[in-house]
C-alpha atoms as a PDB file:
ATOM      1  CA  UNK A   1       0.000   0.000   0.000  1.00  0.00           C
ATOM      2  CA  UNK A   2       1.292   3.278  -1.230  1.00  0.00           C
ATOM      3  CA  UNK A   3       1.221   6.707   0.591  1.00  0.00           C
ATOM      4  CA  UNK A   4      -0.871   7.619  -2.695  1.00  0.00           C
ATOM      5  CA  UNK A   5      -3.245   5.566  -1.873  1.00  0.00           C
ATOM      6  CA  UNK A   6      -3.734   5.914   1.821  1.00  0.00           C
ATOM      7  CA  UNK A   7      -4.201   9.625   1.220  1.00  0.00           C
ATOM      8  CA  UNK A   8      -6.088   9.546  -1.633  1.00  0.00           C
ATOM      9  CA  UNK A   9      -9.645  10.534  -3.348  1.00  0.00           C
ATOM     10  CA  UNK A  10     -10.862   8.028  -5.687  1.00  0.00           C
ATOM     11  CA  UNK A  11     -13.788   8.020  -8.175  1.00  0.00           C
ATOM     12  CA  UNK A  12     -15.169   6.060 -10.909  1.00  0.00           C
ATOM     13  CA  UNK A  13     -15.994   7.262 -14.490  1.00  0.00           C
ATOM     14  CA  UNK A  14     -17.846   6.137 -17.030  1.00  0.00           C
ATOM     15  CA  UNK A  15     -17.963   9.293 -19.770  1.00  0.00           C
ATOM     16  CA  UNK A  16     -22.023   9.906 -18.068  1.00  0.00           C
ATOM     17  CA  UNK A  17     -22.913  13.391 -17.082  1.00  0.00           C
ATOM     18  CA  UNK A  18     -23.471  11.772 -13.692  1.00  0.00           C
ATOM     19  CA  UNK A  19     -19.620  10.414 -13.357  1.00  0.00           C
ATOM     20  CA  UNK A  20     -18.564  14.429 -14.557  1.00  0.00           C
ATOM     21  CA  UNK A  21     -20.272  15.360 -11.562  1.00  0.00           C
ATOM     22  CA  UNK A  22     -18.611  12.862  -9.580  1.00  0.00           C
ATOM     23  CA  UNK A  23     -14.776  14.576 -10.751  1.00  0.00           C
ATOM     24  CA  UNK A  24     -16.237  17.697  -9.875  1.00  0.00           C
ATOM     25  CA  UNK A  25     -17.197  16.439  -6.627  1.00  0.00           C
ATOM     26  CA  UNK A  26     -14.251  14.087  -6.047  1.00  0.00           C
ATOM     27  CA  UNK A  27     -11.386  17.213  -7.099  1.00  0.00           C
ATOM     28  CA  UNK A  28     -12.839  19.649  -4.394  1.00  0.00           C
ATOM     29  CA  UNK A  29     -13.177  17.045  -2.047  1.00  0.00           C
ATOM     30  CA  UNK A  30      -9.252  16.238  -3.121  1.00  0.00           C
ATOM     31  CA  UNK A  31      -8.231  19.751  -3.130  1.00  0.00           C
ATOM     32  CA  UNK A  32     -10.311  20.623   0.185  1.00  0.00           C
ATOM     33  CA  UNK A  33      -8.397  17.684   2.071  1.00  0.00           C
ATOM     34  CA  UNK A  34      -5.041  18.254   0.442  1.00  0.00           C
ATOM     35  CA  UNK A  35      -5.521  14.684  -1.218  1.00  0.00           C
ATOM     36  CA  UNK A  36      -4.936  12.893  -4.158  1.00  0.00           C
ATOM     37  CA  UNK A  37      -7.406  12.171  -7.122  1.00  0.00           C
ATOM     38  CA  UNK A  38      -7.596   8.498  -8.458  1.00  0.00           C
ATOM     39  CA  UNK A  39      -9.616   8.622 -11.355  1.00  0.00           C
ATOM     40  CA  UNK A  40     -10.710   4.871 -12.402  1.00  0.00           C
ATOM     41  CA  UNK A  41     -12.592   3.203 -15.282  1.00  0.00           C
ATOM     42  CA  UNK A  42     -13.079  -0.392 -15.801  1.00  0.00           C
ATOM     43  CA  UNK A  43     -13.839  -1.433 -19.372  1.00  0.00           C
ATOM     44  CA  UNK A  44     -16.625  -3.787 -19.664  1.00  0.00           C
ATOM     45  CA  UNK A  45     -16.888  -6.374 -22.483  1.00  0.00           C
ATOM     46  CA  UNK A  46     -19.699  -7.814 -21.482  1.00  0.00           C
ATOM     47  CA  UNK A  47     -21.883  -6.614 -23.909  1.00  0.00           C
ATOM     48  CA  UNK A  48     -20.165  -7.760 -26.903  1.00  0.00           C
ATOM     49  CA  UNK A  49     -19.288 -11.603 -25.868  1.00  0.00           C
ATOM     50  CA  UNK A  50     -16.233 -11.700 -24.442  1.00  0.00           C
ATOM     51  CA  UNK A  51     -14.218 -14.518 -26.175  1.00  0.00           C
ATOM     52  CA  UNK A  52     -16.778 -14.785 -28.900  1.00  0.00           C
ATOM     53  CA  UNK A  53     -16.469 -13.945 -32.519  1.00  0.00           C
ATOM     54  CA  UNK A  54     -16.665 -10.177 -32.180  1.00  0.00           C
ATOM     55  CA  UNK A  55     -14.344  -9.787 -29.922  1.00  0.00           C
ATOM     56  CA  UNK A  56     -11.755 -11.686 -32.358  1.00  0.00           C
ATOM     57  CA  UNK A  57     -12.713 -10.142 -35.377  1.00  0.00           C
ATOM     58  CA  UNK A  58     -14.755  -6.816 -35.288  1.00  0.00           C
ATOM     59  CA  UNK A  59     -11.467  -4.997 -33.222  1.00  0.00           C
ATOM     60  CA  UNK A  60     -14.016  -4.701 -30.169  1.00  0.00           C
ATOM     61  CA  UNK A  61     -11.243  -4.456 -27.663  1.00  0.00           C
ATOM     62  CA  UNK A  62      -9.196  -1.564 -29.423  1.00  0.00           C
ATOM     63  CA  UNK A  63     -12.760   0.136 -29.961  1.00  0.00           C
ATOM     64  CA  UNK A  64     -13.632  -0.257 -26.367  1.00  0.00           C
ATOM     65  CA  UNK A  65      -9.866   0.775 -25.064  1.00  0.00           C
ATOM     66  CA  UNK A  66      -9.495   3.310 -27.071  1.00  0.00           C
ATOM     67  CA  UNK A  67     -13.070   5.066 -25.526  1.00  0.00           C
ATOM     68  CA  UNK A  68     -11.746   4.313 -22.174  1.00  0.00           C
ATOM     69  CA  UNK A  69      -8.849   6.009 -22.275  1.00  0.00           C
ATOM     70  CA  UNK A  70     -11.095   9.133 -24.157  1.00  0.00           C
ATOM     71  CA  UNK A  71     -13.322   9.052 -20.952  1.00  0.00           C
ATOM     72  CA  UNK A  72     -10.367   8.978 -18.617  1.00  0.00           C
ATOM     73  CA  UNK A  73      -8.858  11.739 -20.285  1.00  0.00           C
ATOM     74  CA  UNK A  74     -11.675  14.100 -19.995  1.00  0.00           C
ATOM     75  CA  UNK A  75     -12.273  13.222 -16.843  1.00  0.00           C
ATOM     76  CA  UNK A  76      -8.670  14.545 -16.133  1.00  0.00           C
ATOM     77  CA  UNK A  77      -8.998  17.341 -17.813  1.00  0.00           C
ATOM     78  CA  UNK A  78     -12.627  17.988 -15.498  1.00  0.00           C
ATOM     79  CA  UNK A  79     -10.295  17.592 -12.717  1.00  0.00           C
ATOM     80  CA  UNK A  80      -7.836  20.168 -13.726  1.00  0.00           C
ATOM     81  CA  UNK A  81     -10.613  22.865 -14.435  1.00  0.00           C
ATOM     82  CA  UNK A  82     -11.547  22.101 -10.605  1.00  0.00           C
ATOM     83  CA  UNK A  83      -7.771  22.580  -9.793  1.00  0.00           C
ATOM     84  CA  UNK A  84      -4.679  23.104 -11.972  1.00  0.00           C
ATOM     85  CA  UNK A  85      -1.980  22.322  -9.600  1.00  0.00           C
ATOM     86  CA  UNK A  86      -4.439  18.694  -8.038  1.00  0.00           C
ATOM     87  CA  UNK A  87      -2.275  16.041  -7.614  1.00  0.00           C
ATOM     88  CA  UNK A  88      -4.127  13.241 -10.490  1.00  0.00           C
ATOM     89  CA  UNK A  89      -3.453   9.582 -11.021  1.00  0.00           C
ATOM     90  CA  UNK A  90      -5.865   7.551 -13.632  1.00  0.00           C
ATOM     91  CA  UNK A  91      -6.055   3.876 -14.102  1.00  0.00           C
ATOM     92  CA  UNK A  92      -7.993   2.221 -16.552  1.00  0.00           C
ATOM     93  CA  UNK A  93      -8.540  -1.948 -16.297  1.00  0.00           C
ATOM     94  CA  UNK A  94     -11.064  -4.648 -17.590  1.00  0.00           C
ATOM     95  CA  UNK A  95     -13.688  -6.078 -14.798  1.00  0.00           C
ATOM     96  CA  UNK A  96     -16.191  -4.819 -12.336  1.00  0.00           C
ATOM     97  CA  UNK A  97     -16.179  -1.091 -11.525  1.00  0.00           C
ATOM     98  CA  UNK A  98     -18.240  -2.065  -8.322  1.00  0.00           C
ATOM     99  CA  UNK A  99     -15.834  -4.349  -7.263  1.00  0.00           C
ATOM    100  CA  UNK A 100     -12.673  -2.102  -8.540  1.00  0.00           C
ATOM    101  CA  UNK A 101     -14.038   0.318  -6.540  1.00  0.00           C
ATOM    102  CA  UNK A 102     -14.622  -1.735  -3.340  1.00  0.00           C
ATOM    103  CA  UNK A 103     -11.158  -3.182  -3.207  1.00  0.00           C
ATOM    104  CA  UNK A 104      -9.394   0.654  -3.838  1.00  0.00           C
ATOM    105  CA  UNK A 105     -11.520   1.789  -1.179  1.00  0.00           C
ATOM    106  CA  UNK A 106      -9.564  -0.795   1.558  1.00  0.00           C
ATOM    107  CA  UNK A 107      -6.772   2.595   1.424  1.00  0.00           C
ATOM    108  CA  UNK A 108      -8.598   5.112   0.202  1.00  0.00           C
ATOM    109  CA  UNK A 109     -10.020   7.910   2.494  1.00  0.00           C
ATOM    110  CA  UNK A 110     -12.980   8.715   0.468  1.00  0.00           C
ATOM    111  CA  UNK A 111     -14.694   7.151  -2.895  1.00  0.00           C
ATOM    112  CA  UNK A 112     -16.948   8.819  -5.017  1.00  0.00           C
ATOM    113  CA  UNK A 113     -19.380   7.376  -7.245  1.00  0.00           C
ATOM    114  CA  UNK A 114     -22.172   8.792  -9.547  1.00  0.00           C
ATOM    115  CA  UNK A 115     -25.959   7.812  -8.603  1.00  0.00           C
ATOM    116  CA  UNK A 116     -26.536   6.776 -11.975  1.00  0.00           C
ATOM    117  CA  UNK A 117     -24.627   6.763 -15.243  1.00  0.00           C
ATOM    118  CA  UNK A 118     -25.031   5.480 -19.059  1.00  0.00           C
ATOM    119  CA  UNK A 119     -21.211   5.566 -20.323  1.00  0.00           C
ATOM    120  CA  UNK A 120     -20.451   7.841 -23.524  1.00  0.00           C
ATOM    121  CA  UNK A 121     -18.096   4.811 -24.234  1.00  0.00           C
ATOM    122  CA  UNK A 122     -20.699   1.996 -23.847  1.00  0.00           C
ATOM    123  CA  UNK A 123     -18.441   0.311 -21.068  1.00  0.00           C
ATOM    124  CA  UNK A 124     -18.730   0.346 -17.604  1.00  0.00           C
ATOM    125  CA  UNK A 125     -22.224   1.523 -15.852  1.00  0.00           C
ATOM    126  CA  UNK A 126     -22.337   3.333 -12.972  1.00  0.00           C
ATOM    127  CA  UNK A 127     -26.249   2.364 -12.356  1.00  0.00           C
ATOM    128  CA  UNK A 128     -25.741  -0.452  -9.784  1.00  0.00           C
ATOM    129  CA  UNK A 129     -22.504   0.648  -8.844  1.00  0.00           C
ATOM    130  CA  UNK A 130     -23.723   3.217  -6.269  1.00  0.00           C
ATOM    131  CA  UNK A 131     -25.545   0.518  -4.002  1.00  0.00           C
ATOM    132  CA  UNK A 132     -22.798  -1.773  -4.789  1.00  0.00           C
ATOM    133  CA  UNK A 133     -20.128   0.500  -3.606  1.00  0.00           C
ATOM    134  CA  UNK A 134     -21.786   1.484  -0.931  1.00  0.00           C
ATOM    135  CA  UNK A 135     -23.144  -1.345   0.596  1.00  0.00           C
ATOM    136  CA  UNK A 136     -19.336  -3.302   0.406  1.00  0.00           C
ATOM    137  CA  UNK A 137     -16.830  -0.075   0.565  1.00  0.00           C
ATOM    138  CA  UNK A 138     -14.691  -0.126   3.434  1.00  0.00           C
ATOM    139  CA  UNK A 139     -14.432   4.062   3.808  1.00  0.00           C
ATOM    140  CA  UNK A 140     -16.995   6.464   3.222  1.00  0.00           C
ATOM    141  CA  UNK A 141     -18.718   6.858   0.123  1.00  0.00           C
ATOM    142  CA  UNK A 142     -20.004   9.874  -1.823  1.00  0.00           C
ATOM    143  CA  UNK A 143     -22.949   9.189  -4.212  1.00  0.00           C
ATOM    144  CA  UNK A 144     -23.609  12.550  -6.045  1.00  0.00           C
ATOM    145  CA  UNK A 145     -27.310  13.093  -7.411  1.00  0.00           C
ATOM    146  CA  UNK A 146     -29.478  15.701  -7.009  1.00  0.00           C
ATOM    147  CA  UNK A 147     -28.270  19.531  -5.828  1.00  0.00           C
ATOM    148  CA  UNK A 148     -25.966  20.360  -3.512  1.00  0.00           C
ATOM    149  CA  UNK A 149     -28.458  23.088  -1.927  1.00  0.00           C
ATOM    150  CA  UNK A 150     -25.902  26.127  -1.197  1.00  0.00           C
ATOM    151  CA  UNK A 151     -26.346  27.492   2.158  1.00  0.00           C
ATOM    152  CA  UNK A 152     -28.476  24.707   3.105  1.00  0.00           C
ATOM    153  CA  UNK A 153     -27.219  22.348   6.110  1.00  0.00           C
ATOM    154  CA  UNK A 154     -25.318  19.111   6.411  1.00  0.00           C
ATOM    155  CA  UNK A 155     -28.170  16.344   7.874  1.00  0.00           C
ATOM    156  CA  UNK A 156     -27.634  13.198   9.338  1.00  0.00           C
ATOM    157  CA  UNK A 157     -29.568  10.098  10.320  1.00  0.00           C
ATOM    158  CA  UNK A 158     -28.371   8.959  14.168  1.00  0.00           C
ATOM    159  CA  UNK A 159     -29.697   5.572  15.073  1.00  0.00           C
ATOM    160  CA  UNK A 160     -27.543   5.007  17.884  1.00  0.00           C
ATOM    161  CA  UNK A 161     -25.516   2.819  16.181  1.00  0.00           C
ATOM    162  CA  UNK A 162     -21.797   2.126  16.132  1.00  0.00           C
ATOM    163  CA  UNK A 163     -22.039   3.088  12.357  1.00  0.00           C
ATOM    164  CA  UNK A 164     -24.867   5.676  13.142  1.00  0.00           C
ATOM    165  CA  UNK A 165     -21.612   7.130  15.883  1.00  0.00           C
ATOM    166  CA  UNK A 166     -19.464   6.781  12.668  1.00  0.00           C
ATOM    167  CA  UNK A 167     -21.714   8.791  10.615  1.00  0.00           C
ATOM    168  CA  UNK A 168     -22.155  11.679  13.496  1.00  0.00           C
ATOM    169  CA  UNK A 169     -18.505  11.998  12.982  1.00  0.00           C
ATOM    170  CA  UNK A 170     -18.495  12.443   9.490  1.00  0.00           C
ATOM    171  CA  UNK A 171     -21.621  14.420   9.611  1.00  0.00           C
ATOM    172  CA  UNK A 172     -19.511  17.254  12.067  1.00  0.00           C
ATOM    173  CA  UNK A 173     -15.821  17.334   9.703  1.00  0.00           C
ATOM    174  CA  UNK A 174     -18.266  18.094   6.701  1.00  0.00           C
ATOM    175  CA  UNK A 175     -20.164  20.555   8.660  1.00  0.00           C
ATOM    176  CA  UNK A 176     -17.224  21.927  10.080  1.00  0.00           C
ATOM    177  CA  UNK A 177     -15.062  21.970   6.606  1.00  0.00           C
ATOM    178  CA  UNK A 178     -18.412  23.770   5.110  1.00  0.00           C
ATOM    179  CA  UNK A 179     -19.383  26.494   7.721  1.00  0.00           C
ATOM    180  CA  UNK A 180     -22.414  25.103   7.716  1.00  0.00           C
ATOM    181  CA  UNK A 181     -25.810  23.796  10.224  1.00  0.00           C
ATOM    182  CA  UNK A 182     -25.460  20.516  10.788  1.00  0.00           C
ATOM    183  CA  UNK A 183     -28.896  18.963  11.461  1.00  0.00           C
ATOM    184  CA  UNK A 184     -29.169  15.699  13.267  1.00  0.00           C
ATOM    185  CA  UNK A 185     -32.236  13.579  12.864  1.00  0.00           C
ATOM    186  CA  UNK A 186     -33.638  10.472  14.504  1.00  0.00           C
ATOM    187  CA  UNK A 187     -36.627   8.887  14.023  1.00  0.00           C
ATOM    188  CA  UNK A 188     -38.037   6.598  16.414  1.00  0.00           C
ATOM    189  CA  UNK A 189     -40.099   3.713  14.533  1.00  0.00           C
ATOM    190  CA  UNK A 190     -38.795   1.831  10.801  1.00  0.00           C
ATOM    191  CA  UNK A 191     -42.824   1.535  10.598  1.00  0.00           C
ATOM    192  CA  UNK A 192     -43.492   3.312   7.183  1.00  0.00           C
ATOM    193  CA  UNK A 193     -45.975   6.191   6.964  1.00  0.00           C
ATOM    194  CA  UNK A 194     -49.920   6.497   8.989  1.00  0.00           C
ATOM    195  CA  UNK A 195     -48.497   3.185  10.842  1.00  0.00           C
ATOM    196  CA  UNK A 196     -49.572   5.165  14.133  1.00  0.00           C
ATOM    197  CA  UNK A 197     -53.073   6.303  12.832  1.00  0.00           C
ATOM    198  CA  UNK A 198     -54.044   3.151  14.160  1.00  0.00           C
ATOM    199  CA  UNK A 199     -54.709   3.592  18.004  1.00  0.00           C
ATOM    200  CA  UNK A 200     -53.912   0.592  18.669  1.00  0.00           C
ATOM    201  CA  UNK A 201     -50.352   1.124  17.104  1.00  0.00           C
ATOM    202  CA  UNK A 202     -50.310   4.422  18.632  1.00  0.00           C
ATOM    203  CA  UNK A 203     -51.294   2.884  22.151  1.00  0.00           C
ATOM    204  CA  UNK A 204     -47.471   1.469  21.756  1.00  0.00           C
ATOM    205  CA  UNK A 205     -45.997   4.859  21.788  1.00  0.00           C
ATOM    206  CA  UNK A 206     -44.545   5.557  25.343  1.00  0.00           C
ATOM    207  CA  UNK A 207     -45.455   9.125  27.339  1.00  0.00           C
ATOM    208  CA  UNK A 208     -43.003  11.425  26.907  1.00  0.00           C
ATOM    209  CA  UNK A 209     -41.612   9.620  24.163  1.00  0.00           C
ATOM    210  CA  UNK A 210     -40.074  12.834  22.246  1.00  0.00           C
ATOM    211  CA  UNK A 211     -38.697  14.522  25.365  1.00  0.00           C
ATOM    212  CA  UNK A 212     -36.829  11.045  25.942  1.00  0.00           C
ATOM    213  CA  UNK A 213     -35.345  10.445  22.651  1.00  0.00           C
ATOM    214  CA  UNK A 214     -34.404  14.436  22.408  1.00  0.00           C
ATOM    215  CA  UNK A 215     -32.276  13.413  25.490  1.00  0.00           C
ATOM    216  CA  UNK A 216     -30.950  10.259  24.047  1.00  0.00           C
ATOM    217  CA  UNK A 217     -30.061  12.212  20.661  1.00  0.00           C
ATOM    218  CA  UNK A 218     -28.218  15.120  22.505  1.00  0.00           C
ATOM    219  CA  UNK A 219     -26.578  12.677  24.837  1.00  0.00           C
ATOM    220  CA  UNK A 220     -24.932  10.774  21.248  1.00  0.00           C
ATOM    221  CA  UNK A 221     -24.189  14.477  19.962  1.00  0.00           C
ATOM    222  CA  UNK A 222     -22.482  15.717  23.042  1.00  0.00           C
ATOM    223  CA  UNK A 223     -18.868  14.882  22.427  1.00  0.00           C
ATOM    224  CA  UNK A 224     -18.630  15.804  18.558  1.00  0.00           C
ATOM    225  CA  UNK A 225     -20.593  19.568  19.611  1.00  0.00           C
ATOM    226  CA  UNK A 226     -17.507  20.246  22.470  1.00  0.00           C
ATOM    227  CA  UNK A 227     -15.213  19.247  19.613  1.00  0.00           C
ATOM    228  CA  UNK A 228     -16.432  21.181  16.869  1.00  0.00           C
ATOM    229  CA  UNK A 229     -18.054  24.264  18.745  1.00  0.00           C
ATOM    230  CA  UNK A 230     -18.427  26.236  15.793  1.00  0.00           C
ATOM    231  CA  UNK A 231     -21.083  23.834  14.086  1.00  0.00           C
ATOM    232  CA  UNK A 232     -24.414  25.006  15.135  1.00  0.00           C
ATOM    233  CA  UNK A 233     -26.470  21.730  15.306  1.00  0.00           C
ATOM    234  CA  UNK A 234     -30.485  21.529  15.541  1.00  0.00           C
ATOM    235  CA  UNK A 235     -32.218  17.961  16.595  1.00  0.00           C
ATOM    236  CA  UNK A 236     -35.141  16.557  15.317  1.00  0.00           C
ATOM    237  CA  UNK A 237     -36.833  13.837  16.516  1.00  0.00           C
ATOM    238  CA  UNK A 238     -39.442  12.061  14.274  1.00  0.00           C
ATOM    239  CA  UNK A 239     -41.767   9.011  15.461  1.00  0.00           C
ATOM    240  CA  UNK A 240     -41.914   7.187  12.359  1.00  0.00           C
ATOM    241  CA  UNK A 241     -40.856   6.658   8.535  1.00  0.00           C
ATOM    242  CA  UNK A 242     -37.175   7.750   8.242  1.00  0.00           C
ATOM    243  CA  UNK A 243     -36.149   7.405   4.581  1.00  0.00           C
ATOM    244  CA  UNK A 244     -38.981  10.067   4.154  1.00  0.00           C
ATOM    245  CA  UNK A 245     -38.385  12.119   6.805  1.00  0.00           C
ATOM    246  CA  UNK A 246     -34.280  11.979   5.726  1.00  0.00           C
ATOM    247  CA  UNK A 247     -36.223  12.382   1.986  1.00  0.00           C
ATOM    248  CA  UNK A 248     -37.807  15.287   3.008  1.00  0.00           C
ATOM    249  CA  UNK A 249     -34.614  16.933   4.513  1.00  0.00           C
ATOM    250  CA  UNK A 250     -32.354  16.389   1.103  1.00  0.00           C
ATOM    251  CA  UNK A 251     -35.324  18.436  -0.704  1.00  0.00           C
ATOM    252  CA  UNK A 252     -32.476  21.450   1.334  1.00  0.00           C
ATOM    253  CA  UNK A 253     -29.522  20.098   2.684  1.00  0.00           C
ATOM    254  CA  UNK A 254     -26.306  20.179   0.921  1.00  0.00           C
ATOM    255  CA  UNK A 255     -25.334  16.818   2.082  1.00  0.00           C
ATOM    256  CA  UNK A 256     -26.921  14.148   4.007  1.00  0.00           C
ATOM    257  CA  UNK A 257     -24.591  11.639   5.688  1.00  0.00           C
ATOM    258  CA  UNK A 258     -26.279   8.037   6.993  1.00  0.00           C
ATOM    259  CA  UNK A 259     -24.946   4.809   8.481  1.00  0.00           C
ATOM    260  CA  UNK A 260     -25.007   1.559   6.578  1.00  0.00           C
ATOM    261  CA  UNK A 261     -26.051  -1.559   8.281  1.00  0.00           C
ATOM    262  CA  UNK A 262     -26.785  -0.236  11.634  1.00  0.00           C
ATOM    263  CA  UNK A 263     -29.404  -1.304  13.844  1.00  0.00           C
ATOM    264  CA  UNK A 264     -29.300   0.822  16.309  1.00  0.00           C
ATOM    265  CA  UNK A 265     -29.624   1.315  20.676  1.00  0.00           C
ATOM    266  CA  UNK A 266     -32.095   3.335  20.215  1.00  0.00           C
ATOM    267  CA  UNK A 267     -34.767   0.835  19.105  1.00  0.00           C
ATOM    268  CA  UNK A 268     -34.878   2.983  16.186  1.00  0.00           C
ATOM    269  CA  UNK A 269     -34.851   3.126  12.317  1.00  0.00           C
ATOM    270  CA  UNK A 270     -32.598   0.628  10.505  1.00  0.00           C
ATOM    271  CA  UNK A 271     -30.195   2.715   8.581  1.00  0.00           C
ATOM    272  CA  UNK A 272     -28.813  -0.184   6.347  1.00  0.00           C
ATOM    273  CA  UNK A 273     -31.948  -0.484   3.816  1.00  0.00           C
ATOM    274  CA  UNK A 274     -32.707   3.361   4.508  1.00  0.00           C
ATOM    275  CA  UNK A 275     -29.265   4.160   2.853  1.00  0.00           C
ATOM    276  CA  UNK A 276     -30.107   2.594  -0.165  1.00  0.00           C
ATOM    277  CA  UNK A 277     -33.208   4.057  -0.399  1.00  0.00           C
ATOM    278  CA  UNK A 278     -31.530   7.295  -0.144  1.00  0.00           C
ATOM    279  CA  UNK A 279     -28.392   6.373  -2.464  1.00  0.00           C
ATOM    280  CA  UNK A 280     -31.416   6.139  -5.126  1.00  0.00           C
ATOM    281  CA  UNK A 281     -33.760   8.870  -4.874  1.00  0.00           C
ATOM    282  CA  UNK A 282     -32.139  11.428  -2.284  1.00  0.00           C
ATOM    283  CA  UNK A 283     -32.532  15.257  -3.833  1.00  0.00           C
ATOM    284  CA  UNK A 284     -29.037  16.240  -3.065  1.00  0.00           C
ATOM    285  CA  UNK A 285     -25.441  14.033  -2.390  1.00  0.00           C
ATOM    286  CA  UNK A 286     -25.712  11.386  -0.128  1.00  0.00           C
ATOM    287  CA  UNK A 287     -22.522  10.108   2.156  1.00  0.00           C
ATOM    288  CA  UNK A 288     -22.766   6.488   3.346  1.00  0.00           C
ATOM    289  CA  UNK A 289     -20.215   5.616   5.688  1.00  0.00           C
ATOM    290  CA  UNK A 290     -19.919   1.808   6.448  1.00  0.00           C
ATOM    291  CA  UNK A 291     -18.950  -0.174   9.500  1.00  0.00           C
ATOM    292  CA  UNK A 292     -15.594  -0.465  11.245  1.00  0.00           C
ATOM    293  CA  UNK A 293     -13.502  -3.701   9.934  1.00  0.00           C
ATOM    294  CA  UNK A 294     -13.651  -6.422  12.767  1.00  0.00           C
END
């Protein structure tokens, strides 16, 4: 493992106007941190029968190459625009851009993906790579869609998880880095929308149920607020329906940051399947950040 790559930014490209955004993203991110940009695209050869007759005869592979390095090119050169002096390393290799990405991200300190993408070059497809990515990376992953709402706050979901604590962290450096609100939200039930309309489900609901979990939120904030006293941070506390609630909030955040796979101590939502909800129809970028390594 390189110093490169332990300090490093990396994103995937496919030639989309979703992966452009991602350089964008990725080279302020990079120049930001005072990190490195690894710009990646995997050539995929799927679609033309690899091994078959095609690929022997029709010059698929020099076709396919040759687009690659195109896309990795401009993708450099989207960098550069960003910053002229960024430090920029690109890579270009046959396989899996999911997977690519997965392994890179063992030593990287952030990846960044696109949400969606449909590849200029016909080769490798960002559109399952997001949830991929995300649900396997081993640092914290940027999925850019929607707008980054300027002047609007930095939100994230606490579940009182070891991820969700993860996440908090995250959550504050981002707030911190953009001299912005942070806004941390927890909702109480997974139970999907009107669940409580029922009294009998809304018998369930304990007295003083907000004032409690207002106390249990601020208690999980406490630490990261003394450390990063010039974040101003607002709670909100939600009984039910998170990934609309978390929805709702991307509609005017700038970022929203979320735990993957965490269950968390507070009996509440279950930010693992709420990520991916968000990775695919959030209104502005979405961080996931995953689990610590056993």
């Amino acid at each position: 493992m390189s110093t490169r790559d332990r300090n490093s930014v990396v994103v995937g490209v496919d030639g989309s106007d979703t992966s452009k955004s991602a350089v964008r993203v990725a080279a302020e991110l990079a120049t930001e941190r005072g990190l490195n940009l690894k710009i990646i695209h995997a050539l995929d050869f799927a679609p033309y029968g690899f091994g078959g007759p095609y690929m022997d005869s029709g010059g698929v592979y020099e076709w396919v190459e040759a687009s690659g390095k195109a896309v990795l090119a401009e993708a450099q050169e989207q960098a550069f625009a960003v910053n002229p002096i960024i430090d920029v390393h690109t890579e270009l290799s046959i396989g899996s851009s999911a997977q690519w990405l997965v392994d890179l991200s063992e030593n990287a300190r952030i990846v960044v993906v696109g949400a969606s993408g449909s590849g200029a070059a016909a080769t490798a497809l960002l559109g399952n790579t997001a949830i991929n990515v995300t649900s396997h990376a081993h640092c914290p992953v940027v999925v850019v869609r929607g707008d980054a709402h300027a002047g609007g706050p930095v939100v994230v979901g606490v579940d009182g998880s070891p991820t969700s604590e993860r996440a908090i962290s995250v959550a504050f450096q981002e707030a911190s880095l953009r001299n912005a609100p942070l806004v941390a939200v927890h909702v109480w039930s997974d139970l999907g929308p009107k669940a409580f309309e029922d009294p009998r489900a809304a018998a369930l609901v304990p007295e003083g149920l907000e004032e409690d979990e207002h106390a249990v939120l601020a208690e999980s904030l406490a630490g990261w607020q003394e450390k990063y006293p010039d974040v101003q941070v607002t709670r909100e506390v939600y009984i039910d329906n998170p990934r609309a609630r978390l929805l709702e909030w991307s509609k005017k955040a700038q970022l929203l940051v979320v735990g993957s796979r965490g269950r968390g101590g507070f009996k509440g939502m279950l930010l693992g399947s709420t990520s991916n909800s968000l990775v695919g129809g959030a209104h502005c970028p979405v961080v996931v950040v995953r689990p610590a390594r056993p």
